[in-house]
C-alpha atoms as a PDB file:
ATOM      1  CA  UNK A   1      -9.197  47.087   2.834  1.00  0.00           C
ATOM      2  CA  UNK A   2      -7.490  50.324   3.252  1.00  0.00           C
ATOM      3  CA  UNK A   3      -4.687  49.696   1.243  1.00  0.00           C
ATOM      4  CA  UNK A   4      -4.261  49.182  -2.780  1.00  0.00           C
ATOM      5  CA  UNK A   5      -0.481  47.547  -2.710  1.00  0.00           C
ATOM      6  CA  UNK A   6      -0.918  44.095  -0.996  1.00  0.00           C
ATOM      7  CA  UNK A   7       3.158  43.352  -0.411  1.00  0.00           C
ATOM      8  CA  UNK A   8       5.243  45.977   1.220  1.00  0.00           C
ATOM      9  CA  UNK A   9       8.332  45.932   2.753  1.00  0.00           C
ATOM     10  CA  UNK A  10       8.783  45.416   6.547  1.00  0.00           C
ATOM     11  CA  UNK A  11      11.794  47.739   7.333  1.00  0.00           C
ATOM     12  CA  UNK A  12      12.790  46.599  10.928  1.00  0.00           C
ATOM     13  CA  UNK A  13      16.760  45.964  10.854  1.00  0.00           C
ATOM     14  CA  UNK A  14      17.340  48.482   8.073  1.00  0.00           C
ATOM     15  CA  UNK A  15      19.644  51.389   9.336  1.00  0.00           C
ATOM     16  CA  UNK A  16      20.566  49.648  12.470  1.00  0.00           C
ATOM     17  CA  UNK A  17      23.628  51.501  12.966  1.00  0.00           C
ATOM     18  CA  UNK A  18      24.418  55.039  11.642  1.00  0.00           C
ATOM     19  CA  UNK A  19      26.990  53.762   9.235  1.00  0.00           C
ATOM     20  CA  UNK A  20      24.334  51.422   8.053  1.00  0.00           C
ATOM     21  CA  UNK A  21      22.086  54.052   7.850  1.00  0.00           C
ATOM     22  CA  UNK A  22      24.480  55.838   5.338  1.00  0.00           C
ATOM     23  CA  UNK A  23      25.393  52.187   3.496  1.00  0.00           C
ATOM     24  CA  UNK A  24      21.683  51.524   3.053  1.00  0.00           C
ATOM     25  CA  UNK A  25      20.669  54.492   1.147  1.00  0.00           C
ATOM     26  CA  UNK A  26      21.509  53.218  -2.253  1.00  0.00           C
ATOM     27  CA  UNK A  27      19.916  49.707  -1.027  1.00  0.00           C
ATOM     28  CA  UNK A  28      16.654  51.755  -0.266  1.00  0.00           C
ATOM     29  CA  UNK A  29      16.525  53.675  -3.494  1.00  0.00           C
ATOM     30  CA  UNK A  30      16.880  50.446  -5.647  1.00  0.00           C
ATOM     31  CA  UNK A  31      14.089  48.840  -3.501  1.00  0.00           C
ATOM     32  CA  UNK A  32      11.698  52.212  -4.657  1.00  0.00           C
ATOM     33  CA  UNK A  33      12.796  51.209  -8.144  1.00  0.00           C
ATOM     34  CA  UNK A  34      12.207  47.567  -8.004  1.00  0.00           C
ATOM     35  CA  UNK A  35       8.080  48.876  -7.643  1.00  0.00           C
ATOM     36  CA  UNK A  36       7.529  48.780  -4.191  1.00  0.00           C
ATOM     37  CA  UNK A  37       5.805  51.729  -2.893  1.00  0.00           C
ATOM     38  CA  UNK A  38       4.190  49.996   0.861  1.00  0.00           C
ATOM     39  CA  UNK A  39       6.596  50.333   3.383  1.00  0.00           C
ATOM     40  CA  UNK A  40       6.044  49.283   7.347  1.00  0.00           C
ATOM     41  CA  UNK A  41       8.266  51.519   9.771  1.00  0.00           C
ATOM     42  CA  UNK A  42       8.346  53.043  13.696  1.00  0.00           C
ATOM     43  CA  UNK A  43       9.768  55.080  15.821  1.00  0.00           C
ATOM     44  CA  UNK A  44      11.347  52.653  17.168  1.00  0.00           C
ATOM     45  CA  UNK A  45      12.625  51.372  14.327  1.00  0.00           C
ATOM     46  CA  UNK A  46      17.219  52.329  14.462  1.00  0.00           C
ATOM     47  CA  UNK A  47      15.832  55.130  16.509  1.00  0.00           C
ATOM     48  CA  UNK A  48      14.339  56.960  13.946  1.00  0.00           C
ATOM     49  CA  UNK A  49      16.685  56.130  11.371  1.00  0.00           C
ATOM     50  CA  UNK A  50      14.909  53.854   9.347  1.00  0.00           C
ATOM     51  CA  UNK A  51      11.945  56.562   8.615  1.00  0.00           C
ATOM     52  CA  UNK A  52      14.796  58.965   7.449  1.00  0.00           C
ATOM     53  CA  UNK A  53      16.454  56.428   5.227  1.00  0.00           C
ATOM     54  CA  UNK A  54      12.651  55.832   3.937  1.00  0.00           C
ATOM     55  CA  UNK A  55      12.047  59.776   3.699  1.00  0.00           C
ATOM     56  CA  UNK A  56      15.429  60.673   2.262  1.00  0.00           C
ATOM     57  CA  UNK A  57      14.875  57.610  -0.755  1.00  0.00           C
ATOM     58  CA  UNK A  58      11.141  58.734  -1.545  1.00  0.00           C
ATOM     59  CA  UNK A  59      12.442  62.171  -1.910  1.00  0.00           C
ATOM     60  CA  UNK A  60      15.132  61.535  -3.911  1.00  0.00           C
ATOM     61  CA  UNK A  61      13.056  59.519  -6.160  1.00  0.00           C
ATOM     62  CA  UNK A  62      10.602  62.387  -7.230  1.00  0.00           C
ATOM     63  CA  UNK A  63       7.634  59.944  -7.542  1.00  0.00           C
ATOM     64  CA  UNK A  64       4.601  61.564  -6.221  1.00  0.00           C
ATOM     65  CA  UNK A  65       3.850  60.849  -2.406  1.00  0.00           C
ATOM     66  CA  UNK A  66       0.225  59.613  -2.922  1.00  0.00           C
ATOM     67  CA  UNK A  67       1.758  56.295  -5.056  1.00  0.00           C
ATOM     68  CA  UNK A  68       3.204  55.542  -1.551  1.00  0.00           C
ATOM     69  CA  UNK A  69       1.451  53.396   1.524  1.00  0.00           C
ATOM     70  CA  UNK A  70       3.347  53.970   4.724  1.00  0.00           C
ATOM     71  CA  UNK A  71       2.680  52.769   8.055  1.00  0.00           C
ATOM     72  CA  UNK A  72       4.331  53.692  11.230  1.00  0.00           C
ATOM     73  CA  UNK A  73       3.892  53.185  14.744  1.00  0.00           C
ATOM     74  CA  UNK A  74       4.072  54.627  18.040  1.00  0.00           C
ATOM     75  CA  UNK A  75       5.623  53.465  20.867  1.00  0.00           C
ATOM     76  CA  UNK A  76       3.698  52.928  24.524  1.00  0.00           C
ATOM     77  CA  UNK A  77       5.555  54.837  26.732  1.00  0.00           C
ATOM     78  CA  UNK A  78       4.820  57.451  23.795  1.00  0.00           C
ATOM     79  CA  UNK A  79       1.027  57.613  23.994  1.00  0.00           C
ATOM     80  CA  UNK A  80       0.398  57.752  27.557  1.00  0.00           C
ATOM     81  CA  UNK A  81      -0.461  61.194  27.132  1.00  0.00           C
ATOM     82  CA  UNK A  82      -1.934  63.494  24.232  1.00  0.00           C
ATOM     83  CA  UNK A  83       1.140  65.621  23.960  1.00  0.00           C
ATOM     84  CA  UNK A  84       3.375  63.033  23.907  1.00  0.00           C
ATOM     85  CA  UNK A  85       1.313  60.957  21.219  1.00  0.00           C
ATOM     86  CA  UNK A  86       1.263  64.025  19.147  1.00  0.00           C
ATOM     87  CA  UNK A  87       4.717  65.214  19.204  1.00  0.00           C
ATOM     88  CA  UNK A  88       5.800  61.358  18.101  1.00  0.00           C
ATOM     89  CA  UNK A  89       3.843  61.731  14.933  1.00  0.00           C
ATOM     90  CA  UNK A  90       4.843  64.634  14.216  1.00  0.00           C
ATOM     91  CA  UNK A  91       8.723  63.746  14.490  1.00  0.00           C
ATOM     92  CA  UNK A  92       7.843  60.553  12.379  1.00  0.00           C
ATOM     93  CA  UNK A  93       6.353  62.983  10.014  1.00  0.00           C
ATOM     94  CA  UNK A  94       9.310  65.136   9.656  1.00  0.00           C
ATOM     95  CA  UNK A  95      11.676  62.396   9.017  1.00  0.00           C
ATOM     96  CA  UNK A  96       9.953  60.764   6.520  1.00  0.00           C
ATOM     97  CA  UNK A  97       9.205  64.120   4.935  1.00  0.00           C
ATOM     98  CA  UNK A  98       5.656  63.747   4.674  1.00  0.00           C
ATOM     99  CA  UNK A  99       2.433  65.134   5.546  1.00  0.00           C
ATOM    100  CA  UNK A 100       0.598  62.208   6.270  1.00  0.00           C
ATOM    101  CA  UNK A 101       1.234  58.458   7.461  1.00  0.00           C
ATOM    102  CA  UNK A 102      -1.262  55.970   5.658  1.00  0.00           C
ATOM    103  CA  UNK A 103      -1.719  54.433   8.751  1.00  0.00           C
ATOM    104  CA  UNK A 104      -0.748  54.824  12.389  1.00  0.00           C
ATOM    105  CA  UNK A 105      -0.493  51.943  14.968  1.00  0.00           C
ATOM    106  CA  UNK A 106       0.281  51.174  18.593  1.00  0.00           C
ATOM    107  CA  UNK A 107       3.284  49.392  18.575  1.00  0.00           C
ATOM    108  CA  UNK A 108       2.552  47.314  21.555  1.00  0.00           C
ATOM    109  CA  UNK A 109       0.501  47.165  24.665  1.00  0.00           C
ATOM    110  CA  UNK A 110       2.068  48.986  27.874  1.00  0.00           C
ATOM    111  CA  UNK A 111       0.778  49.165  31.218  1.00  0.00           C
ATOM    112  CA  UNK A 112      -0.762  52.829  31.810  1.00  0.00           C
ATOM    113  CA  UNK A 113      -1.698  53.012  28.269  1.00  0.00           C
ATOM    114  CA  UNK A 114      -5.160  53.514  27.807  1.00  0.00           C
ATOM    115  CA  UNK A 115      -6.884  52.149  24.603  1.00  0.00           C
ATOM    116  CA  UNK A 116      -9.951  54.432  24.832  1.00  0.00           C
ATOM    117  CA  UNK A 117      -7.726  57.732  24.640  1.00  0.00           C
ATOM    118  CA  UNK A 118      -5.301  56.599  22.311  1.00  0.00           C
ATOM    119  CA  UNK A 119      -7.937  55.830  19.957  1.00  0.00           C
ATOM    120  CA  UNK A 120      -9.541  59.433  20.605  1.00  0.00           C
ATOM    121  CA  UNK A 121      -5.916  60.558  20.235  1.00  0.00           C
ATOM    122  CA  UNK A 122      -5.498  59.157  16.929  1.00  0.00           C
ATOM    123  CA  UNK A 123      -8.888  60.087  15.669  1.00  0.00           C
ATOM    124  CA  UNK A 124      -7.783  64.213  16.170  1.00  0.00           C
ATOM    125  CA  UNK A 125      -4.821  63.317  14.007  1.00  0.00           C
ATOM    126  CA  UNK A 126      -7.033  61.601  11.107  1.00  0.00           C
ATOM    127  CA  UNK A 127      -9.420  64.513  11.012  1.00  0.00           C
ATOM    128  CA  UNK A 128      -6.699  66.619  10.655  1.00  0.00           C
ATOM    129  CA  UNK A 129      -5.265  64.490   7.523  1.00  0.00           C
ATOM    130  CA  UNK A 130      -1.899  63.568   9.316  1.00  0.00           C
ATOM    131  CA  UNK A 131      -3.056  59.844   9.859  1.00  0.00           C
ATOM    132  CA  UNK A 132      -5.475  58.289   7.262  1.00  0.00           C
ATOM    133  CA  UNK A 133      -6.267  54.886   8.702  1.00  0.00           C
ATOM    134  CA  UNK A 134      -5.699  53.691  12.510  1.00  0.00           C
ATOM    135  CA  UNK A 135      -4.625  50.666  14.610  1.00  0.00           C
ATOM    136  CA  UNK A 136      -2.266  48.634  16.377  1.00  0.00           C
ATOM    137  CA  UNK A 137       0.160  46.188  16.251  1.00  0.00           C
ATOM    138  CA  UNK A 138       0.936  43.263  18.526  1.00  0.00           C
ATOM    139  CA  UNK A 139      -1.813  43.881  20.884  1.00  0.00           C
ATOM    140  CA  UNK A 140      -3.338  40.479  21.597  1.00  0.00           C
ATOM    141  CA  UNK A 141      -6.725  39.466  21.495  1.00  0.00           C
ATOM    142  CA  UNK A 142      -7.908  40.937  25.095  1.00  0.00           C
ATOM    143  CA  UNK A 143      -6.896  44.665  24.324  1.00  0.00           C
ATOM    144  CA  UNK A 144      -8.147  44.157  21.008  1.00  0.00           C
ATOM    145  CA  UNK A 145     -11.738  43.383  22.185  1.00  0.00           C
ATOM    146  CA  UNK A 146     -11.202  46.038  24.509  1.00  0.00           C
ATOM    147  CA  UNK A 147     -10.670  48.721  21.464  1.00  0.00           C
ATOM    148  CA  UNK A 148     -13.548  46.887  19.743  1.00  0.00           C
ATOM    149  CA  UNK A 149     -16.075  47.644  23.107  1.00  0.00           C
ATOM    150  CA  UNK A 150     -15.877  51.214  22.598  1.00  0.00           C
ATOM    151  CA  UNK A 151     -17.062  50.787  19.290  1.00  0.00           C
ATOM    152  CA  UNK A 152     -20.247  49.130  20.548  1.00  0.00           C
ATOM    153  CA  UNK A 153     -21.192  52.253  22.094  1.00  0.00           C
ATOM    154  CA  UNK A 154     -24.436  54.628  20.380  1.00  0.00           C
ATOM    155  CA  UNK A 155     -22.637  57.753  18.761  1.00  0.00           C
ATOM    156  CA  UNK A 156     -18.870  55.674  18.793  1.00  0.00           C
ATOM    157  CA  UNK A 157     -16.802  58.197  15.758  1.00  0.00           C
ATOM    158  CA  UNK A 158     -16.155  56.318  13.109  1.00  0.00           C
ATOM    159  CA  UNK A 159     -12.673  57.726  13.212  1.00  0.00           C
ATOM    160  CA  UNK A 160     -11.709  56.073  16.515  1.00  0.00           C
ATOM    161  CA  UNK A 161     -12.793  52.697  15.079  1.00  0.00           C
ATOM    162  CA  UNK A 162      -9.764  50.457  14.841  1.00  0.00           C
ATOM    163  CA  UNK A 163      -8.704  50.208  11.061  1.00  0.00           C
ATOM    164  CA  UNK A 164      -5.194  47.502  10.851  1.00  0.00           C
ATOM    165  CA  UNK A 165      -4.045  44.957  12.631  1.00  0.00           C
ATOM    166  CA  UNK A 166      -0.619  43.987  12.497  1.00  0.00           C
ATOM    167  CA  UNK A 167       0.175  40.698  14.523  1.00  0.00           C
ATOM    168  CA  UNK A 168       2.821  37.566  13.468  1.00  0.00           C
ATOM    169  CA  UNK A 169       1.455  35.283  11.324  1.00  0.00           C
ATOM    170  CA  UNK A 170       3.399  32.347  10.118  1.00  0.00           C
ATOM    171  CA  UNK A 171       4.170  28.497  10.229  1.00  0.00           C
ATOM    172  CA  UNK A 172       5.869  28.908  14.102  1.00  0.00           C
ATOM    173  CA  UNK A 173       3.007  31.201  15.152  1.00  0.00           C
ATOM    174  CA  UNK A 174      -0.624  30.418  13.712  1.00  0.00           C
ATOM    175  CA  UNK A 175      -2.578  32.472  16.268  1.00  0.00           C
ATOM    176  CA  UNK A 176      -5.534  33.703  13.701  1.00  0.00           C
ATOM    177  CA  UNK A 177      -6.191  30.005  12.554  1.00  0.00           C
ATOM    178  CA  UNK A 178      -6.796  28.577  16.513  1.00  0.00           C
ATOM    179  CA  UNK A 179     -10.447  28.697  17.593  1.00  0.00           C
ATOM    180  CA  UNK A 180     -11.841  30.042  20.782  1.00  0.00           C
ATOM    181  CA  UNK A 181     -15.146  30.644  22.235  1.00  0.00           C
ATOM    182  CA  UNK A 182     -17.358  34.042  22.492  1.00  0.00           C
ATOM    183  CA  UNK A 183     -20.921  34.966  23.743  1.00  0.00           C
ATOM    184  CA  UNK A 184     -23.287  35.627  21.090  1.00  0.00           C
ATOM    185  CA  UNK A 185     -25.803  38.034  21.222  1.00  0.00           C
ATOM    186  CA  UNK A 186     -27.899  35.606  22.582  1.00  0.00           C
ATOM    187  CA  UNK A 187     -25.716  34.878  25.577  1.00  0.00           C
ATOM    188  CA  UNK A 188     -24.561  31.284  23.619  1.00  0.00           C
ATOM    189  CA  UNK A 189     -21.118  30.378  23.058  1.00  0.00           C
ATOM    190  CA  UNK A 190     -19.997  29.871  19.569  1.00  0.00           C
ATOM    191  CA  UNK A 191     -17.011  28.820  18.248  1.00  0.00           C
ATOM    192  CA  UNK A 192     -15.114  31.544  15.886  1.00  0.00           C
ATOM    193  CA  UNK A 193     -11.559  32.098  14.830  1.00  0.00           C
ATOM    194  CA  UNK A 194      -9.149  35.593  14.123  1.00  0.00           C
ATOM    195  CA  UNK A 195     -10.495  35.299  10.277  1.00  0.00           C
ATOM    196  CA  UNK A 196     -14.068  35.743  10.769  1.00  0.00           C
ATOM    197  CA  UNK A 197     -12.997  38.781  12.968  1.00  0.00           C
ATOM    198  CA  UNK A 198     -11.800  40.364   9.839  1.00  0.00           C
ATOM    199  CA  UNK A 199     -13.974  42.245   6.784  1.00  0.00           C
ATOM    200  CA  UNK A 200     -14.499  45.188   4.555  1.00  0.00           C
ATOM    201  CA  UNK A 201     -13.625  47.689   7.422  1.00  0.00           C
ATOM    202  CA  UNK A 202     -10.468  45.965   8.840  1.00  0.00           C
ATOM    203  CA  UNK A 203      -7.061  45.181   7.334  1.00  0.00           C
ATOM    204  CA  UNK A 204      -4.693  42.349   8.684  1.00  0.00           C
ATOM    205  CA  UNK A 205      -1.328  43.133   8.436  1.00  0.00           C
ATOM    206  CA  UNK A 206       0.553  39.926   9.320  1.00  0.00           C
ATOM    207  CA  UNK A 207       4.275  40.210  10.054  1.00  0.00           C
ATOM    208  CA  UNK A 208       7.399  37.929  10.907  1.00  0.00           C
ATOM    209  CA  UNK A 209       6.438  35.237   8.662  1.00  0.00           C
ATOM    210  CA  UNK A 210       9.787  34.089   8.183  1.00  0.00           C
ATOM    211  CA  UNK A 211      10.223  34.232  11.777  1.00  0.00           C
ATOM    212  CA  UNK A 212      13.495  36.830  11.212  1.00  0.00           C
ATOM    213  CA  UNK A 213      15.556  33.900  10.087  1.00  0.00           C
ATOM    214  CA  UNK A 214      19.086  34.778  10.231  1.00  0.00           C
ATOM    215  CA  UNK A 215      20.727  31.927   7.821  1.00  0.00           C
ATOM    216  CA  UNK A 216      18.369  32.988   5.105  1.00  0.00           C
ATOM    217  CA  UNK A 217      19.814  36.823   5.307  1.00  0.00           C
ATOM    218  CA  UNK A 218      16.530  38.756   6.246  1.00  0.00           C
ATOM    219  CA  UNK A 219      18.489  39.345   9.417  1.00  0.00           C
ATOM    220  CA  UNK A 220      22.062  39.737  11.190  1.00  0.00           C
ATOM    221  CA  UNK A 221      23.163  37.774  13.775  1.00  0.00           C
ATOM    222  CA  UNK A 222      23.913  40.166  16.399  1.00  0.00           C
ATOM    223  CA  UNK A 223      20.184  41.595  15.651  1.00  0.00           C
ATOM    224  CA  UNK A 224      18.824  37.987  16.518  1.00  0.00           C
ATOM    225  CA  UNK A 225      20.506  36.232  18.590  1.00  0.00           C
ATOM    226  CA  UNK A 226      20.455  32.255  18.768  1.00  0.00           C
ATOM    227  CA  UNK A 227      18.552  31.482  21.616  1.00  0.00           C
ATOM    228  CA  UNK A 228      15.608  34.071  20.328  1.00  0.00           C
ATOM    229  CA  UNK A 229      12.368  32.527  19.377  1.00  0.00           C
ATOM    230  CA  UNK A 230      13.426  33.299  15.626  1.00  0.00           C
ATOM    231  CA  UNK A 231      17.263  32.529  15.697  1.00  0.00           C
ATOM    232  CA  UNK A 232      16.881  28.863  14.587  1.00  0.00           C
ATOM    233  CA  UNK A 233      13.570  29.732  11.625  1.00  0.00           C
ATOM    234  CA  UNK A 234      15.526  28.396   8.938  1.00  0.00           C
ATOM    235  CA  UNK A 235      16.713  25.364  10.257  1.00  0.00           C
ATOM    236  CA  UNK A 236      13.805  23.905  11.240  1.00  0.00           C
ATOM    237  CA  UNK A 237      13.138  20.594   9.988  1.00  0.00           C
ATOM    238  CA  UNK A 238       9.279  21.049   8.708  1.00  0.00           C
ATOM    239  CA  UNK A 239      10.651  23.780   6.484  1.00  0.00           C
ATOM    240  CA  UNK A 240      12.260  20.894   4.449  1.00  0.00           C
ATOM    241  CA  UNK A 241       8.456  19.182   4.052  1.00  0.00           C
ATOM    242  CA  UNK A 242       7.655  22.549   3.023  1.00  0.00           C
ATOM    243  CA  UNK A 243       9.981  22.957   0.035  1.00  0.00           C
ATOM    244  CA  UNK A 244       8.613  20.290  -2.735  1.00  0.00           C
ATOM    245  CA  UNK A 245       4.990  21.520  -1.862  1.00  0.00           C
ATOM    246  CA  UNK A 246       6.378  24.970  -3.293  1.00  0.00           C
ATOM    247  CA  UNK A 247       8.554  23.751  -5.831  1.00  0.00           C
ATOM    248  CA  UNK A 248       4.768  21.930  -7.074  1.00  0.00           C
ATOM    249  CA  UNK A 249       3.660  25.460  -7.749  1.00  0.00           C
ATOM    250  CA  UNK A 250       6.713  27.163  -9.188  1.00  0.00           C
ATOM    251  CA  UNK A 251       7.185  28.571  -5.626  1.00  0.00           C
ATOM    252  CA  UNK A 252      10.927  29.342  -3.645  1.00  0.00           C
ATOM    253  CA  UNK A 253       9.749  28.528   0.553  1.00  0.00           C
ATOM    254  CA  UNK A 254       9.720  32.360   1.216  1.00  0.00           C
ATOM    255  CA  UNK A 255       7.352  32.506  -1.789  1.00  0.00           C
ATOM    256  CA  UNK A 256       5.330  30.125  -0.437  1.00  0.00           C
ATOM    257  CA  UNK A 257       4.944  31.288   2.738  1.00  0.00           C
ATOM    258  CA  UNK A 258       3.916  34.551   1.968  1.00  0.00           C
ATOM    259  CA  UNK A 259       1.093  33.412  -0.450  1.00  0.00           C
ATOM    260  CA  UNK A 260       0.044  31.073   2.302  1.00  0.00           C
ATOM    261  CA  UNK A 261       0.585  32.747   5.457  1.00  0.00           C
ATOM    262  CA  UNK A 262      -0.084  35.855   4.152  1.00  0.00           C
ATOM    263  CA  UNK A 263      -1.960  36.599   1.436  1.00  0.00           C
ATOM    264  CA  UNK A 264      -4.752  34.029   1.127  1.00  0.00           C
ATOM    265  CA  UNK A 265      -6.706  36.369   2.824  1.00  0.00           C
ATOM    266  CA  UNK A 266      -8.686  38.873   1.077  1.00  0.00           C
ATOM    267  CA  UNK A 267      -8.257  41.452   4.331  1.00  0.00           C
ATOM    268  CA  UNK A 268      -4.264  40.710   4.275  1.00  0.00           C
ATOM    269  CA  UNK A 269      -1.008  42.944   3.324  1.00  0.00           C
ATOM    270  CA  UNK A 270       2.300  41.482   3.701  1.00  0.00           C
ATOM    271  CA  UNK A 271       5.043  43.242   4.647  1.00  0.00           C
ATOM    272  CA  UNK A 272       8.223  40.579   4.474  1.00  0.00           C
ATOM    273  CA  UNK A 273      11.297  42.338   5.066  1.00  0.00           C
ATOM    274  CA  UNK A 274      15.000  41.379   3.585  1.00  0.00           C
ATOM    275  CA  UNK A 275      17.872  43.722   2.872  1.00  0.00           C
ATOM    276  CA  UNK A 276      19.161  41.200  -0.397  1.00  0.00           C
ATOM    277  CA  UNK A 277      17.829  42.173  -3.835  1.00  0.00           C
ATOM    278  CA  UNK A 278      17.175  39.128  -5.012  1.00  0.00           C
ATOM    279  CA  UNK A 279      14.675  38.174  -1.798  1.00  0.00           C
ATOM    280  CA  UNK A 280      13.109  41.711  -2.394  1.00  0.00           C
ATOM    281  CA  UNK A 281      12.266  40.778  -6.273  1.00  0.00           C
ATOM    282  CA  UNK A 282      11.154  37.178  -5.208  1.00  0.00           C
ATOM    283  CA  UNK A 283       9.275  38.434  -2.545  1.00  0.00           C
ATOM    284  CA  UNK A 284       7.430  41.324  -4.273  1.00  0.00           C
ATOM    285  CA  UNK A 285       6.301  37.978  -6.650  1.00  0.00           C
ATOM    286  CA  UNK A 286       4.777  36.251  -3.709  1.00  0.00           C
ATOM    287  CA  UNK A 287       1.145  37.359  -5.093  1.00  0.00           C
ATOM    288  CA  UNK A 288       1.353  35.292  -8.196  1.00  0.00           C
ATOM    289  CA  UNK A 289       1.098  31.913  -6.128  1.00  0.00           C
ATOM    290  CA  UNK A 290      -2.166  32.583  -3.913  1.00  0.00           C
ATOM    291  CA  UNK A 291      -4.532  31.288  -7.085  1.00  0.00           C
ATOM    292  CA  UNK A 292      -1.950  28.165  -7.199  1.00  0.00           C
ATOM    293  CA  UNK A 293      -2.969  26.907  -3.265  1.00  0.00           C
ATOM    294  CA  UNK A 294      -5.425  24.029  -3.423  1.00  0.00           C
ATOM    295  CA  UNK A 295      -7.481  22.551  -0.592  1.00  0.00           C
ATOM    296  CA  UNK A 296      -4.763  19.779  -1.072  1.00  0.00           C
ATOM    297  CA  UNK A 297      -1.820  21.901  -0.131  1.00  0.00           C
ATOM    298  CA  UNK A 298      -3.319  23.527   2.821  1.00  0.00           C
ATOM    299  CA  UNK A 299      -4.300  20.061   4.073  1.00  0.00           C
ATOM    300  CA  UNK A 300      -0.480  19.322   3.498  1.00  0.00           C
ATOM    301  CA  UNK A 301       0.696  22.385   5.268  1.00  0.00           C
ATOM    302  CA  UNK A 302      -2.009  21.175   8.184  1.00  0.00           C
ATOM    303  CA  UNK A 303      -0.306  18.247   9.004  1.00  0.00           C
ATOM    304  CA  UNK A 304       3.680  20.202   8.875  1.00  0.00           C
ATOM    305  CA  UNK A 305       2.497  23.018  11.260  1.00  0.00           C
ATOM    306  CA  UNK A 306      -1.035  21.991  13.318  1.00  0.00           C
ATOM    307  CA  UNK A 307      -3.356  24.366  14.439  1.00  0.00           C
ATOM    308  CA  UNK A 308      -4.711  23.753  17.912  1.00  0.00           C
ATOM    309  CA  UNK A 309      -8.385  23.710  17.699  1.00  0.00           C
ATOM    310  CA  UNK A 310      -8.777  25.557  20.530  1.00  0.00           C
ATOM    311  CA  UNK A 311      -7.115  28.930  22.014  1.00  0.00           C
ATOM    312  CA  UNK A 312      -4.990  27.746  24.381  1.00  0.00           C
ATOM    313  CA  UNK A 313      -5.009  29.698  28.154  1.00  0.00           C
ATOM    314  CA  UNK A 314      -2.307  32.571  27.528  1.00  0.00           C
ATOM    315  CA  UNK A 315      -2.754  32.366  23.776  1.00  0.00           C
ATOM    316  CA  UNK A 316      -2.624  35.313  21.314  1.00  0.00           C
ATOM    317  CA  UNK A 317      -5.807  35.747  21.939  1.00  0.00           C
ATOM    318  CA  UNK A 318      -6.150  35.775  25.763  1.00  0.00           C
ATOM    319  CA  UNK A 319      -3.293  38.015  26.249  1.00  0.00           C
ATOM    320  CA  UNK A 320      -2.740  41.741  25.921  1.00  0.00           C
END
């Protein structure tokens, strides 16, 4: 586990315009003094803006820079080439006013990325302290492997070896709880899943647990529109199964599906996002109901949202 906070804040959707950008800076300043000091960002991210809303608040705030985890990414088209890759950082670096990102990720697989240099890429960065942990986000299963290959290799540097995974994790998208089949080193196929994947050396980072709901306010219509795989996450029916499961432990359903989704796992950080106080306090809580999930509740949550025993072809982890 690379990182000591275990709930951070997902910041995609803050600063989505520049008037939001300027609306949002008292927002982000109370969020720094709420206690949370892991923050998820990218380039991509409002253009930019979100890292200098993030940069401007931690400055502001005058608490030291090494109480803070952040994590940003890179975008594809971005690290096709070393220049390119390097000159990305180093903008995300100067908006967030720092001299170091805790950990740097591939956004996303691209065609006419290579893996294999990115990783080399990264690892010049991290031995010259700009990036202290590496990885990537939303790269499925196949490119994932492929990252993991090199490793196999005599002599592999330790600081190419991938670090964090990000990847959605939640009751509409269970990917790291299906099952799928590998070669052993004896040439037999066994039957693993995502969470046996995971250890010491390698930090999930699941995202999108709440599936970017727009009725519950953790985000605006015309950033989600209806007929997106997330637009409807708060109306869905199961949801309403969910609630006196969490009510049972004390829990709101966000609550619960953080603790459950995404920090049952000793290898997991959460990084929920919301823009409303009062889902930023509740969320930063989330921890306290992981001891209060029994073998009874996850059968219960089993039977609400079932987990194909079996990667299915095109699954999470068959694609790049």
């Amino acid at each position: 586990m690379f990182f000591k906070n275990r709930i951070g804040l997902g910041t995609s959707g803050w600063a989505w315009t520049p008037e939001a950008a300027v609306r949002q800076e008292g927002l982000m300043d109370k969020v720094l003094n709420l206690g949370y000091r892991m923050f998820d960002t990218a380039e991509q991210y409002s253009d930019g803006r979100v890292e200098t809303l993030l940069g401007n608040s931690i400055t502001r705030s005058s608490i030291p820079r090494s109480e803070f985890e952040i994590v940003s990414k890179v975008l594809p088209n971005n690290a096709m080439d070393r220049n390119s890759f390097r000159d990305s950082l180093k903008k995300s670096l100067d908006r967030l006013q720092t001299d170091y990102v805790d950990s740097y990720l591939l956004h996303f697989f691209m065609e006419g990325v290579s893996i294999e240099k990115c990783a080399e890429w990264m690892a010049e960065c991290q031995s010259e302290g700009t990036i202290r942990s590496v990885g990537c986000s939303n790269l499925k299963g196949r490119a994932i492997h492929e990252w993991k290959t090199f490793e196999e290799a005599e002599n592999y540097p330790k600081e190419q070896r991938l670090q964090v995974i990000q990847f959605r994790y939640g009751p509409k998208h269970r990917y790291p709880d299906q099952f799928y089949t590998e070669k052993g080193q004896n040439g037999y196929e066994r039957v693993v899943s995502w969470n046996t994947k995971f250890d010491a050396e390698l930090t999930g980072m699941p995202h999108s647990v709440f599936g970017g709901g727009r009725a519950s306010g953790y985000q605006r219509p015309q950033q989600n529109p209806t007929e997106s795989y997330r637009g409807d996450f708060w109306d869905m029916p199961e949801l309403k199964q969910v609630e006196p499961i969490a009510e049972s432990i004390g829990a709101t359903v966000p609550q619960f599906l953080i603790a459950y989704f995404n920090l049952r796992f000793p290898w997991a950080v959460s990084i929920p996002r919301s823009h409303k106080i009062p889902h930023l306090i509740d969320n930063l809580k989330a921890g306290e109901f992981v001891p209060k999930i029994t073998n009874s509740i996850k059968e219960q949550v089993d039977v609400i949202f079932p987990v194909p025993k079996m990667a299915q072809p095109g699954s999470y982890e068959n694609r790049k």
